[in-house]
Protein backbone atom coordinates (compact mmCIF):
# COMPACT_ATOMS: atom_id res chain seq x y z
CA UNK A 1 -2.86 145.33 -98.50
CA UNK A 2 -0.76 147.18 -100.36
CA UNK A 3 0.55 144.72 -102.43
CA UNK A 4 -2.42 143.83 -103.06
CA UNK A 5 -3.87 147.45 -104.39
CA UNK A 6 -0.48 147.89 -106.58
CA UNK A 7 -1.17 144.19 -107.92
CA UNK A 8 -4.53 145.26 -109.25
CA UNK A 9 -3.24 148.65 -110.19
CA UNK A 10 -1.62 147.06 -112.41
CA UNK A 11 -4.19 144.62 -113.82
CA UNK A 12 -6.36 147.21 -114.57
CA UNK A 13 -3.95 149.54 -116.48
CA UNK A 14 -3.07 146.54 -118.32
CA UNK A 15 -6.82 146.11 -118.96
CA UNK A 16 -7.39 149.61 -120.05
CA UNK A 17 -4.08 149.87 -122.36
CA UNK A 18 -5.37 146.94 -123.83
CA UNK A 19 -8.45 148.87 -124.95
CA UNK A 20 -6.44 151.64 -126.52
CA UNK A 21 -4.69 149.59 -127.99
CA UNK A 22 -7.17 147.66 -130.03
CA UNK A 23 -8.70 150.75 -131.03
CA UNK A 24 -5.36 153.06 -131.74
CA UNK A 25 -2.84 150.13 -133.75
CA UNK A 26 -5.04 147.26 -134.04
CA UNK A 27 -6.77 148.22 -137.09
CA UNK A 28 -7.76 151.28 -138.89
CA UNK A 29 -10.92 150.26 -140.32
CA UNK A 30 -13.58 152.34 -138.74
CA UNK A 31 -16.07 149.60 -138.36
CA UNK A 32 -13.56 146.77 -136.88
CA UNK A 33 -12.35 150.19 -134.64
CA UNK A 34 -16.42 150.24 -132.90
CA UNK A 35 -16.50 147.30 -132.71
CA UNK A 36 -13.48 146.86 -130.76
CA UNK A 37 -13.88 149.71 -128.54
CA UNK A 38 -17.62 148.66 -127.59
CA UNK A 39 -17.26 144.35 -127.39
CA UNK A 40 -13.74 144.48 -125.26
CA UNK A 41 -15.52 146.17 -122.66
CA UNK A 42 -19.01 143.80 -122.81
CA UNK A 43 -16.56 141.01 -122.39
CA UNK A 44 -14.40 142.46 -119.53
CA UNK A 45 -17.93 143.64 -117.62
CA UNK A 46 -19.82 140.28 -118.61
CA UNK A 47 -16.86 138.12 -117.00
CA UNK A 48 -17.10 140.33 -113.50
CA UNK A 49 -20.89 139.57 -113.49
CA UNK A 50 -19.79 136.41 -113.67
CA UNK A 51 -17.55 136.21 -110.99
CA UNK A 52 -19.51 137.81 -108.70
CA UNK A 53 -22.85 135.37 -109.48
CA UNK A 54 -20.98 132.48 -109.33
CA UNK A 55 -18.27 132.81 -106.40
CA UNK A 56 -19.91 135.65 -103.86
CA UNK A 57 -23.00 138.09 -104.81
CA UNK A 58 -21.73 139.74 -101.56
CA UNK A 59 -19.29 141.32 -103.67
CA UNK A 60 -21.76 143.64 -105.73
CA UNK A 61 -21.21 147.15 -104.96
CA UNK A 62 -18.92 149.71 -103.35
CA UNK A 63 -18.61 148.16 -99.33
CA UNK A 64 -18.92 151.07 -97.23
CA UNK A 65 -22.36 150.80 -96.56
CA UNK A 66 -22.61 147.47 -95.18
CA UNK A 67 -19.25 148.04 -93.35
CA UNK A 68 -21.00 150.79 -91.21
CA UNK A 69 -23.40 148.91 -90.65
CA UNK A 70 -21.38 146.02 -89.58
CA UNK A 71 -19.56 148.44 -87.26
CA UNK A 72 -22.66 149.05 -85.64
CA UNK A 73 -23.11 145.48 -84.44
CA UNK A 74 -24.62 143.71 -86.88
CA UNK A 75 -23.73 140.48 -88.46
CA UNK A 76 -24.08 140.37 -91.80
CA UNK A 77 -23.22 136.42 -92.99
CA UNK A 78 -20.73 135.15 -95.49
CA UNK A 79 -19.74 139.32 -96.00
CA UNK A 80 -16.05 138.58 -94.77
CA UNK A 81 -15.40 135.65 -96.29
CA UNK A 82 -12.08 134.28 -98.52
CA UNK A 83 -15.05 133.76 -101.31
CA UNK A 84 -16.68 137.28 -100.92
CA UNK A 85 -12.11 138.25 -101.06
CA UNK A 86 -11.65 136.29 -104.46
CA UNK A 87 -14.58 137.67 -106.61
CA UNK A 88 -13.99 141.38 -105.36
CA UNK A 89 -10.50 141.18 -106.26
CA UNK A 90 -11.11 139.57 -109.84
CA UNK A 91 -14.06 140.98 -110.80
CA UNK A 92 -13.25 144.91 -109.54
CA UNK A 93 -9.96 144.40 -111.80
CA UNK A 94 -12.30 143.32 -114.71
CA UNK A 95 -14.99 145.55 -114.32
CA UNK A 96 -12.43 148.92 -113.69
CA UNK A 97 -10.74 147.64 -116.50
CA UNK A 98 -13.77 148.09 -118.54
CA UNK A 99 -13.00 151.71 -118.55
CA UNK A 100 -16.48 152.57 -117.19
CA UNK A 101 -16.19 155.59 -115.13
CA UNK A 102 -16.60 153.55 -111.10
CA UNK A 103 -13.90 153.55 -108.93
CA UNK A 104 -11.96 151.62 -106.13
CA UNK A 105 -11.96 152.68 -102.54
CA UNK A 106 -15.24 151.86 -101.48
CA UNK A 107 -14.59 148.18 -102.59
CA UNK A 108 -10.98 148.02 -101.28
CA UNK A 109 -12.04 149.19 -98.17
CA UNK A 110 -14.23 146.33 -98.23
CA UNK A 111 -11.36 144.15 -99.18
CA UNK A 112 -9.14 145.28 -96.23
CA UNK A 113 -11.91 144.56 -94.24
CA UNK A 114 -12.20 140.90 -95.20
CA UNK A 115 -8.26 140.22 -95.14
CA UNK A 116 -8.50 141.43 -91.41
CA UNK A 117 -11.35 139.55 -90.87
CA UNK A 118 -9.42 136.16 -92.27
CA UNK A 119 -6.38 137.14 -90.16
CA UNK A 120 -8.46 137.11 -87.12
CA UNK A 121 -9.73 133.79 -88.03
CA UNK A 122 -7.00 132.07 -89.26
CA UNK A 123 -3.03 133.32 -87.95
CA UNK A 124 -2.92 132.22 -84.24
CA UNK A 125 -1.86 135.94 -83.09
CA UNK A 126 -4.83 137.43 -84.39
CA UNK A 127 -7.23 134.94 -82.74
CA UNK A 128 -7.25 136.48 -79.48
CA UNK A 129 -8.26 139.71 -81.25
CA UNK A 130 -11.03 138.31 -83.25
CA UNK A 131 -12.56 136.51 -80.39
CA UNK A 132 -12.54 139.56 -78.25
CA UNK A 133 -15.94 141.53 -80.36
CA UNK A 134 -14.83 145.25 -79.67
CA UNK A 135 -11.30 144.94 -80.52
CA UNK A 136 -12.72 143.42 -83.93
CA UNK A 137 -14.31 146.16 -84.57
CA UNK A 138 -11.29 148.39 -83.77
CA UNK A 139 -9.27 146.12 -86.03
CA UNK A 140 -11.98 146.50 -88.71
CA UNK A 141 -11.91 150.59 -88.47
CA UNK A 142 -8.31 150.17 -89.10
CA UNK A 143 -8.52 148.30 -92.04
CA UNK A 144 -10.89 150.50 -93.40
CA UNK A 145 -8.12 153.12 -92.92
CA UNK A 146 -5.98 151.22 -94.92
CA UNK A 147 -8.32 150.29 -97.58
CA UNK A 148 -8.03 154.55 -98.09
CA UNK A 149 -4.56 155.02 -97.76
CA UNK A 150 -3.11 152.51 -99.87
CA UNK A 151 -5.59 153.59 -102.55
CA UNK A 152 -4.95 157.28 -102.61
CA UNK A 153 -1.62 157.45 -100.51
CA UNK A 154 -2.88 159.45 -98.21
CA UNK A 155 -2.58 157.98 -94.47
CA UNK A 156 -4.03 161.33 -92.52
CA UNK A 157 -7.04 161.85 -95.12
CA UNK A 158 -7.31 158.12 -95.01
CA UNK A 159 -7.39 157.77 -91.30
CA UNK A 160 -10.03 160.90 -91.46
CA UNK A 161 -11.88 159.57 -94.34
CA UNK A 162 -12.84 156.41 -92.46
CA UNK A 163 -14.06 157.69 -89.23
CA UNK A 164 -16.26 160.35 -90.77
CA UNK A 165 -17.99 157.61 -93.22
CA UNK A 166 -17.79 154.48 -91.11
CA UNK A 167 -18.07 155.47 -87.52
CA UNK A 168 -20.62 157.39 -85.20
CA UNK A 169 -18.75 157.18 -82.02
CA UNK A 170 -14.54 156.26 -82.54
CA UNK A 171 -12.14 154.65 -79.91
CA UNK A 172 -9.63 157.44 -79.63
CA UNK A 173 -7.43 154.68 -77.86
CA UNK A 174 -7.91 153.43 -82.27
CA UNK A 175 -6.29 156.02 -83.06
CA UNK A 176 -2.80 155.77 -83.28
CA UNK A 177 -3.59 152.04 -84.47
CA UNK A 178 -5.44 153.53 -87.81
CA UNK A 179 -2.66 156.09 -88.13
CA UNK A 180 0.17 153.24 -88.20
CA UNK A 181 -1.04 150.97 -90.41
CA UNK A 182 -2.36 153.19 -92.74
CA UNK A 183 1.18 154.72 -92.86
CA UNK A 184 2.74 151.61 -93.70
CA UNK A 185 0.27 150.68 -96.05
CA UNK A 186 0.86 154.22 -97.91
CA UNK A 187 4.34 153.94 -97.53
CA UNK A 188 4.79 150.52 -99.00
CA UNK A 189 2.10 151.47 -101.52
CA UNK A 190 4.15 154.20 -103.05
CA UNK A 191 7.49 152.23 -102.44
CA UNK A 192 6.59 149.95 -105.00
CA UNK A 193 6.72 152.46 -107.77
CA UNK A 194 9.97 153.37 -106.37
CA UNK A 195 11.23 149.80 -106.73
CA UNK A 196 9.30 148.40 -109.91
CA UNK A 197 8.20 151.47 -111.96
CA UNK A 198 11.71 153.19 -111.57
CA UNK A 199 10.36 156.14 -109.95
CA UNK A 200 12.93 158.52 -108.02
CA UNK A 201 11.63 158.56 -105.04
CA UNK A 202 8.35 158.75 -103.02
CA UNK A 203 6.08 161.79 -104.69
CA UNK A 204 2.06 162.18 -104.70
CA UNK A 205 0.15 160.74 -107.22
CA UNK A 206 -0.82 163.85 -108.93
CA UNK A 207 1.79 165.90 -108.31
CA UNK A 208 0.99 169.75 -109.30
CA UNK A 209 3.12 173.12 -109.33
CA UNK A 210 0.77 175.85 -108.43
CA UNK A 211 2.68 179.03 -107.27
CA UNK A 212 2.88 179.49 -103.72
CA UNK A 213 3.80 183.13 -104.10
CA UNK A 214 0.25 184.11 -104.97
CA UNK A 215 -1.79 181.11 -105.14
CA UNK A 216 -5.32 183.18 -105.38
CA UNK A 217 -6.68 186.92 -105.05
CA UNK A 218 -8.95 187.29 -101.92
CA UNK A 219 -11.37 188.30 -104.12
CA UNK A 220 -11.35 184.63 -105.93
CA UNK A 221 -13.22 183.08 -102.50
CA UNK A 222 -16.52 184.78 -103.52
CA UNK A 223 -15.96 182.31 -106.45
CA UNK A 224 -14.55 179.40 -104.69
CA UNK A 225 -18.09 179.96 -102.48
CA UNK A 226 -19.97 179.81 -104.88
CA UNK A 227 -18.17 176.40 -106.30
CA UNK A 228 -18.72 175.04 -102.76
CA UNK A 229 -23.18 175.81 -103.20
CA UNK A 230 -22.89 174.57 -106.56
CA UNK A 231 -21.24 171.28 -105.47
CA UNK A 232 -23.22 171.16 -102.71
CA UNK A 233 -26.39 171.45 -105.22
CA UNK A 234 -24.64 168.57 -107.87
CA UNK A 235 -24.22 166.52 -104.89
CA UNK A 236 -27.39 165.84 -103.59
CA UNK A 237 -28.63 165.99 -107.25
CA UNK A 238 -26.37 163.28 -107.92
CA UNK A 239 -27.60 160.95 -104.80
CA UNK A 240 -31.09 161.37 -105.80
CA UNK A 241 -30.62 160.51 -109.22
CA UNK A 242 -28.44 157.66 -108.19
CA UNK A 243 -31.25 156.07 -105.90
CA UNK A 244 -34.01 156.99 -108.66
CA UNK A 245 -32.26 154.52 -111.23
CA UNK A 246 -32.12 151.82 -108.64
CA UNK A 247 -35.45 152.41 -107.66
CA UNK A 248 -36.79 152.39 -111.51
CA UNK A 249 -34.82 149.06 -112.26
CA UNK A 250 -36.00 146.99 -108.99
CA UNK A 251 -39.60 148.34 -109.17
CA UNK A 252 -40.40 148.60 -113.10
CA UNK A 253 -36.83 146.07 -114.27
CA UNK A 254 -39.25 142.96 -115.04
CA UNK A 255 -41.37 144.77 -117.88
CA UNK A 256 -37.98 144.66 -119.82
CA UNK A 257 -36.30 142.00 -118.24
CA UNK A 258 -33.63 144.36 -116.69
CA UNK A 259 -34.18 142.37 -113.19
CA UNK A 260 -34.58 138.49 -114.00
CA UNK A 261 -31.72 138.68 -115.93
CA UNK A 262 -28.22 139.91 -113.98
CA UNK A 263 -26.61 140.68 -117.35
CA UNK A 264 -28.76 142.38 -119.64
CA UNK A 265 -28.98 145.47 -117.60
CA UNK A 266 -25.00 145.75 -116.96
CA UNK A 267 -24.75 144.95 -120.66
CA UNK A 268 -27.10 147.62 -121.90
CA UNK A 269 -25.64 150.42 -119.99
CA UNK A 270 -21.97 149.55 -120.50
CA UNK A 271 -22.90 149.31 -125.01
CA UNK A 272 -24.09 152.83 -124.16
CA UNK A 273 -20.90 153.94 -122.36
CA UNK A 274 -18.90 152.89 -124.95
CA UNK A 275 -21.05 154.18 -127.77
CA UNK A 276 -21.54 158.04 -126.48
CA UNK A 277 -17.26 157.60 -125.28
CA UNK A 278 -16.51 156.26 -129.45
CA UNK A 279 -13.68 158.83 -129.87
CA UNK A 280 -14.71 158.80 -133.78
CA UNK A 281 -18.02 159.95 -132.82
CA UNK A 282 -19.77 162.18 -129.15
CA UNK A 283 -15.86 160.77 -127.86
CA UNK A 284 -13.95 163.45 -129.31
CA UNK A 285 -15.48 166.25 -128.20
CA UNK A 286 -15.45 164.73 -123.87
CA UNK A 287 -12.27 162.87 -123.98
CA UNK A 288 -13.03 159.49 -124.97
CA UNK A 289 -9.71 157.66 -124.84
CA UNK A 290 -8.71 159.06 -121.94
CA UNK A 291 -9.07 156.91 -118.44
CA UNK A 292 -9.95 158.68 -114.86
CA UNK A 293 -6.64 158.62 -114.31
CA UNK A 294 -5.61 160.60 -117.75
CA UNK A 295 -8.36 162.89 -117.16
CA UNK A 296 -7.74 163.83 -113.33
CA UNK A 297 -4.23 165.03 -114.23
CA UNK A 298 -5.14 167.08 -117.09
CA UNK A 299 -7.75 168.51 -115.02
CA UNK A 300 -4.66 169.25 -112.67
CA UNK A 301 -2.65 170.85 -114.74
CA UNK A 302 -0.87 173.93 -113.59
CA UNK A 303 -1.41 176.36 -117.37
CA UNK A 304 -4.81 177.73 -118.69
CA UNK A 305 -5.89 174.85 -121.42
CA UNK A 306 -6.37 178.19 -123.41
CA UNK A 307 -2.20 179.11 -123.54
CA UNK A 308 -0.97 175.00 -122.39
CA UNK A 309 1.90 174.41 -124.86
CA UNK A 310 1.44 170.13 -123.96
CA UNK A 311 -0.21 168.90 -127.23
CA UNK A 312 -1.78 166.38 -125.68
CA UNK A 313 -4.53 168.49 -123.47
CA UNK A 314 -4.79 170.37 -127.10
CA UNK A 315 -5.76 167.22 -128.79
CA UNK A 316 -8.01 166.24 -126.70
CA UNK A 317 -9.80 169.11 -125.41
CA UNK A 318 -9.65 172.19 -128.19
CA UNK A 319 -11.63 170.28 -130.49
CA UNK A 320 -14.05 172.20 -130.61
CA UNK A 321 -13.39 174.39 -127.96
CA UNK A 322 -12.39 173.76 -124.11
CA UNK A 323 -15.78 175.41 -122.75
CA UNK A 324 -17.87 172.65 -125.06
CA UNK A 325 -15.77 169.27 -124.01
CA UNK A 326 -15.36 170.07 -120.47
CA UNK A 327 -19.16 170.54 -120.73
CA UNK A 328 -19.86 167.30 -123.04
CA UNK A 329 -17.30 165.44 -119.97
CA UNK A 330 -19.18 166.46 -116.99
CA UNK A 331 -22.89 165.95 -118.09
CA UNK A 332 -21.61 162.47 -119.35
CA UNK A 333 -19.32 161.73 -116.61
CA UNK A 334 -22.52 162.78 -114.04
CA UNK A 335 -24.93 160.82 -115.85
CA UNK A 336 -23.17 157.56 -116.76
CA UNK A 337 -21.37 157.25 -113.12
CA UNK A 338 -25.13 157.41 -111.58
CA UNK A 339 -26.27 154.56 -113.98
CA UNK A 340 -22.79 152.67 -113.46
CA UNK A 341 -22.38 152.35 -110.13
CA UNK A 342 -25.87 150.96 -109.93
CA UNK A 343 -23.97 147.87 -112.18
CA UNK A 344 -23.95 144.50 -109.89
CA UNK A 345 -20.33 144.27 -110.04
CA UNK A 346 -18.05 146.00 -107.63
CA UNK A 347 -18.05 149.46 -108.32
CA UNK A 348 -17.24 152.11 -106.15
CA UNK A 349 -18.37 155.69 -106.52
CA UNK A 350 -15.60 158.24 -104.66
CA UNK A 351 -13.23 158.34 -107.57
CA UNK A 352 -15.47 159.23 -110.44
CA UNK A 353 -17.19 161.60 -108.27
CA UNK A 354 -13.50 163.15 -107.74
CA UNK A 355 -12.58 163.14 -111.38
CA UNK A 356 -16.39 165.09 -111.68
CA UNK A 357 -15.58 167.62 -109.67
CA UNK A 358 -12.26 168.43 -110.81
CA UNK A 359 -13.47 168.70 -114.21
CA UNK A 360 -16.37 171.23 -113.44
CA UNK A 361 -14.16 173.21 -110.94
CA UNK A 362 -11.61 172.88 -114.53
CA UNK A 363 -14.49 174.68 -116.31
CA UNK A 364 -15.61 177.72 -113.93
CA UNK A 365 -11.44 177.71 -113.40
CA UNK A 366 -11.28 178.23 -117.30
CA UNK A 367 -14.23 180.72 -117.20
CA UNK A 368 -13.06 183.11 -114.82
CA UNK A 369 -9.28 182.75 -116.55
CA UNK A 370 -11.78 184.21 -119.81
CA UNK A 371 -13.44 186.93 -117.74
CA UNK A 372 -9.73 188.25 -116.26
CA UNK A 373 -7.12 187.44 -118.07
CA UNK A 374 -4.77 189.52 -116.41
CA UNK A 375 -6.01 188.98 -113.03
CA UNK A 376 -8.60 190.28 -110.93
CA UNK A 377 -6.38 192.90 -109.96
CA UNK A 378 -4.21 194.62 -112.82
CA UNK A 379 -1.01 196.54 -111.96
CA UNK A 380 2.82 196.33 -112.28
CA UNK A 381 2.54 192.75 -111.12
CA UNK A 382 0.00 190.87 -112.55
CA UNK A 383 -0.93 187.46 -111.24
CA UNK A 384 -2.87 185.18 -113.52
CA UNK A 385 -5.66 183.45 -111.68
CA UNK A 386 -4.90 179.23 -111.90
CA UNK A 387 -7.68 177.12 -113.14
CA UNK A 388 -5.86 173.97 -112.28
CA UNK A 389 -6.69 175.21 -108.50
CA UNK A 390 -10.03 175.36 -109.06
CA UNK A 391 -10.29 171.61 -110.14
CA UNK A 392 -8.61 171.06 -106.99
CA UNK A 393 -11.12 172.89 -104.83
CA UNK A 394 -14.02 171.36 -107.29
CA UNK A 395 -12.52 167.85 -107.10
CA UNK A 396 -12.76 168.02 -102.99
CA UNK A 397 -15.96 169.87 -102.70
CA UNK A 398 -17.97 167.88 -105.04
CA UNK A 399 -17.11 164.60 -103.53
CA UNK A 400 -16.96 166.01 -100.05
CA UNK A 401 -21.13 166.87 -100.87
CA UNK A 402 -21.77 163.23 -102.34
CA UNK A 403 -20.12 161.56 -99.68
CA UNK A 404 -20.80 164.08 -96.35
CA UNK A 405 -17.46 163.86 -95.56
CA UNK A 406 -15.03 167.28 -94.65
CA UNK A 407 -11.95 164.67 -95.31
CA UNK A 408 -11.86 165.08 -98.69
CA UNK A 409 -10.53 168.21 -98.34
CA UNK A 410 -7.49 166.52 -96.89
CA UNK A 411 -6.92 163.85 -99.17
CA UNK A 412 -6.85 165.69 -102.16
CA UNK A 413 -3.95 167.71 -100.53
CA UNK A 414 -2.01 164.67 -99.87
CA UNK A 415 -2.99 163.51 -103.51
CA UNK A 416 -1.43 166.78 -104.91
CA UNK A 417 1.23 167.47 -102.36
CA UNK A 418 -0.45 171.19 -102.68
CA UNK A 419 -1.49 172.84 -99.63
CA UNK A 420 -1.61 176.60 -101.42
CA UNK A 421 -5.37 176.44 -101.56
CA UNK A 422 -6.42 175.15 -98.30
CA UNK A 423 -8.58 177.96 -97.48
CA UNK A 424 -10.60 177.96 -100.81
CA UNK A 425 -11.09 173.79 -100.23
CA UNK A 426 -12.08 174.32 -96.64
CA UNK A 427 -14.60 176.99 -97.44
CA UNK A 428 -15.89 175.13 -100.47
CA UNK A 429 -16.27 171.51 -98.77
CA UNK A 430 -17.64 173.14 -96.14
CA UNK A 431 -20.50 175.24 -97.78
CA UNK A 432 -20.94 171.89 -99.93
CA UNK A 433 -21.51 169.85 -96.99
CA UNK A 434 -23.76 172.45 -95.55
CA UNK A 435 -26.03 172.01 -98.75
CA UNK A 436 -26.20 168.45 -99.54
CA UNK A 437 -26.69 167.66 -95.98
CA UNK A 438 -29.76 169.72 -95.82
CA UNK A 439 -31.40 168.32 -98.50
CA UNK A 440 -30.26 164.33 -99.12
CA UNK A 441 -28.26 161.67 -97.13
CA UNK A 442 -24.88 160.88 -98.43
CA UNK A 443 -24.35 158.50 -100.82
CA UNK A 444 -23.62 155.34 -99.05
CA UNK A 445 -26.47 156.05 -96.17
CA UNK A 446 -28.76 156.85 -99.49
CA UNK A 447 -27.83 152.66 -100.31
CA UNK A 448 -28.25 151.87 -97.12
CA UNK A 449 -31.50 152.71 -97.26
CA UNK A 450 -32.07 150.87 -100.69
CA UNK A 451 -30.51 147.85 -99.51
CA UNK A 452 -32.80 148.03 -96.34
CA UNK A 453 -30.12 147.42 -94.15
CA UNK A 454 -30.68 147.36 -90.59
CA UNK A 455 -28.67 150.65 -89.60
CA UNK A 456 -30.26 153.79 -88.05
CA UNK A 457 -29.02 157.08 -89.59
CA UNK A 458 -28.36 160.55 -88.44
CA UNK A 459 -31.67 162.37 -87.89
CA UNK A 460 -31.73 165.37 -90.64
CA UNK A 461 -31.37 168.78 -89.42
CA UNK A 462 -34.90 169.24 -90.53
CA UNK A 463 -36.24 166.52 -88.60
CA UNK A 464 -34.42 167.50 -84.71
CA UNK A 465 -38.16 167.68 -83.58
CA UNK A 466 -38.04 163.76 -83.77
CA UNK A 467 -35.12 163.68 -80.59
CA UNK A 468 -38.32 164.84 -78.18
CA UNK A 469 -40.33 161.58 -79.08
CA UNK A 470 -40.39 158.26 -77.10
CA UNK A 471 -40.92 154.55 -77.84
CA UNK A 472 -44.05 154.39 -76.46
CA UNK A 473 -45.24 157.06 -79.22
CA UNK A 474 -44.89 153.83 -82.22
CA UNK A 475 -44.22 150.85 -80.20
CA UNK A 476 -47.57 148.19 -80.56
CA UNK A 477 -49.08 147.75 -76.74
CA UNK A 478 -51.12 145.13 -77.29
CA UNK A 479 -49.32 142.37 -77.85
CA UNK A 480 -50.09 138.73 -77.92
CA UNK A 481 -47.68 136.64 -75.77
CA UNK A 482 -47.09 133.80 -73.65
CA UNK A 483 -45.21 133.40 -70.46
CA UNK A 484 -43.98 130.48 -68.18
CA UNK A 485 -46.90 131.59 -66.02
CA UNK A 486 -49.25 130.85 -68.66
CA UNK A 487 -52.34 129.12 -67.68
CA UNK A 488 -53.55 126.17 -70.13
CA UNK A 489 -56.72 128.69 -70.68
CA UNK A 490 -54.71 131.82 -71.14
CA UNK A 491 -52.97 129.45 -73.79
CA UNK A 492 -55.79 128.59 -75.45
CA UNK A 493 -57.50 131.90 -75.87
CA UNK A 494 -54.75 132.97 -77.39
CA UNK A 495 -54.74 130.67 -80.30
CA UNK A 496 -58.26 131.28 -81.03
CA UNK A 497 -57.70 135.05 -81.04
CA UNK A 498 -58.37 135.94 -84.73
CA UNK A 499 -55.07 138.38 -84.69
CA UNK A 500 -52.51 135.27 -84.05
CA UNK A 501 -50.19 134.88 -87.34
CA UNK A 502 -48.97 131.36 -87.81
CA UNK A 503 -45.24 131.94 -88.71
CA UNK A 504 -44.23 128.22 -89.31
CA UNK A 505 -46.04 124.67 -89.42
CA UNK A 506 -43.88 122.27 -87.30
């Protein structure tokens, strides 16, 4: 598996240099420039809708949903197949490599589920295990761990990650089996830089200096509080929007052909993307040419953007002042990653949702760096407050809310190799959990329920009354049936009853 995620990695860097390079040194004519930065991507997204309609349709989407739901015990057919494998490889690459702001662990994790699945079915020692039904399932909650880990590098968040979104009730005997595999598929994951991209040695993948000697004032966790309600508020905003759009294009699609047709919609919304992102127009002032990846570690950065000295966060975000483009990028980034993920190409949502909280934890990091300048508390010593922390803490919050998961806070400490702020994440995730919970269901039990799939969810804190209510309060009593005791009679009353549904002609 983790060749496999450094393989596409790779593909989809390509895929993305390629589009800054056709609009930075392939021409300078501004028209040829538009062109190129909004047809590249139509082509990349039209081939992955291709893909997926023609090899597996089972490949649409993030994964996650219909993997809890096949961890619950139901078979869902041809979803762990070599086909399903081959078109969410190629068209992920393709449709990541857009530049569309969707992400990859919800579909990887799908992928590690299907190359466990095919190793069960296929290599001779793995056929005991896939015969035996609960120790598939164990095996498929530890690839799920390892669709995490060698994503993000992070084994322990990885391992936590899974069991919090896939799993009601977890073998602890699975344990140390999730734990070791998602090691090794971290380990080798980050080994590959070491031996290909000439890195050093093993290091996160955004690493980040914050100073340990005085990482925040006490007084900053009123703040990081209030990030965590906020997030908590953006999160369940963001799920009901999310499950609006899908709603709106199923229901009212046909009047403007958005459903017949799988590519008009996918077209439409990536022309818009790429119009709004145009750094010669709306681009300039949110980071246009920047990928997630670009943006995440700029939203990382240790300095205020108000005294960096790297050029590059200056020429992208100054213009026309830090406050405005961090604004421009998070309204965008929140909007289009809603519409986006809705695509039918496989898309996953953790990663944007990441990047979307870092950037508006960047902005009330660069707000309160505006309000105190020297600190909250001036003296001798002065310690400057650190804005990149407060992406950190917004980055884990935010998609802790989205995704109801207190694992995030984790992760994005083994992403930054930063544990200074644990007690600001903690509080915020928490307090942002807290809130979305109360008011929606987390993102992939919110397309659970628009898929219809056949899974039965946590009861809301709101609705504990219905744990006092029996079957016998909605199950249907009078029910027409036939038994081996049957009379010829009984038989034949009960074809001339009037309520008798004919299912099938034989």
């Amino acid at each position: 598996m983790a060749l496999i995620s450094f393989a596409m990695d790779f593909c989809i860097l390509k895929l993305q240099e390629t589009h800054v390079f056709f609009y930075n040194d392939l021409t300078t004519n501004p028209i040829l420039r538009f062109l190129l930065w909004t047809g590249y991507p139509l082509l990349c997204i039209i081939f992955s809708v291709s893909v997926v309609q023609v090899i597996s349709l089972n490949a649409v989407g993030s994964g996650i949903p219909e993997m809890k739901t096949i961890l619950r015990g139901i078979v869902i057919h041809n979803y762990l197949t070599w086909q399903t494998l081959v078109s969410k490889v190629i068209g992920l690459c393709f449709s990541m490599g857009s530049g569309l702001p969707i992400g990859k662990e919800g579909p990887f994790v799908h992928i590690a589920c299907i190359m466990s699945n095919l190793l069960g079915q296929n290599v001779k020692g793995f056929k005991r295990i896939f015969s035996n039904e609960t120790r598939n399932v164990e095996m498929l909650a530890a690839a799920c761990a390892v669709g995490v880990s060698c994503t993000f590098a992070a084994p322990i968040g990885g391992v936590l990650f899974s069991i919090e979104v896939t799993s009601t009730y977890f073998a602890v005997r699975n344990y140390w089996r999730g734990f070791f595999t998602a090691v090794c598929g971290s380990f080798v994951f980050r080994m590959m830089d070491v031996w290909i991209s000439n890195e050093a040695t093993i290091t996160t993948l955004y690493p980040t200096n914050f100073s340990g000697d005085f990482p925040f004032d006490p007084l900053e966790l009123v703040a990081f509080s209030l990030m965590g309600l906020l997030a908590g508020l953006g999160g369940a905003t963001f799920v009901y929007m999310h499950r609006k759009i899908v709603f709106l294009i199923r229901n009212h699609g046909h009047r403007i052909f958005l459903h017949k047709n799988k590519f008009v919609y996918p077209c439409i919304v990536t022309l818009v993307v790429m119009i709004i992102s145009f750094p010669d127009w709306l681009g300039q002032f949110m980071g246009g040419k920047l990928t997630q990846k670009d943006s995440l570690e700029h939203m990382f950065s240790d300095q205020s953007w108000s005294i960096t000295t790297d050029e590059d966060i200056k020429a992208v975000w100054a213009d026309p002042n830090i406050f405005v483009s961090l604004l421009f990028f998070i309204v965008f980034q929140f909007v289009m990653t809603a519409f986006c993920v809705s695509l039918p190409v496989p898309a996953g949502v953790f990663f944007p949702i990441f990047v979307l909280g870092a950037a508006y934890g960047r902005l009330l990091g660069e707000a309160m760096t505006s309000w105190f300048p020297d600190g909250i508390h001036e003296g001798q010593n002065n310690f400057f407050i650190q804005p990149g922390g407060y992406a950190v803490v917004g980055a884990a919050a935010f998609s802790g809310a989205v995704t109801h998961t207190i694992s995030t806070s984790v992760i994005v400490f083994e992403l930054t190799g930063q544990i200074s702020h644990i007690i600001p994440v903690m509080i915020a995730v928490l307090i942002a959990n807290a809130a979305a919970q109360w008011l929606q269901p987390s993102i992939y039990d919110s397309i659970i329920q628009i898929k219809k799939l056949p899974y039965l969810p946590e009861l809301n804190p709101k609705h504990t009354h219905m744990y006092n209510r029996y079957v016998k309060c909605i199950m249907r009593r009078d029910i027409i049936f036939c038994s081996y005791e049957s009379t010829c009679r009984q038989i034949q009353q009960m074809l001339q009853n009037d309520r008798l549904q004919v299912v099938s002609h034989c």
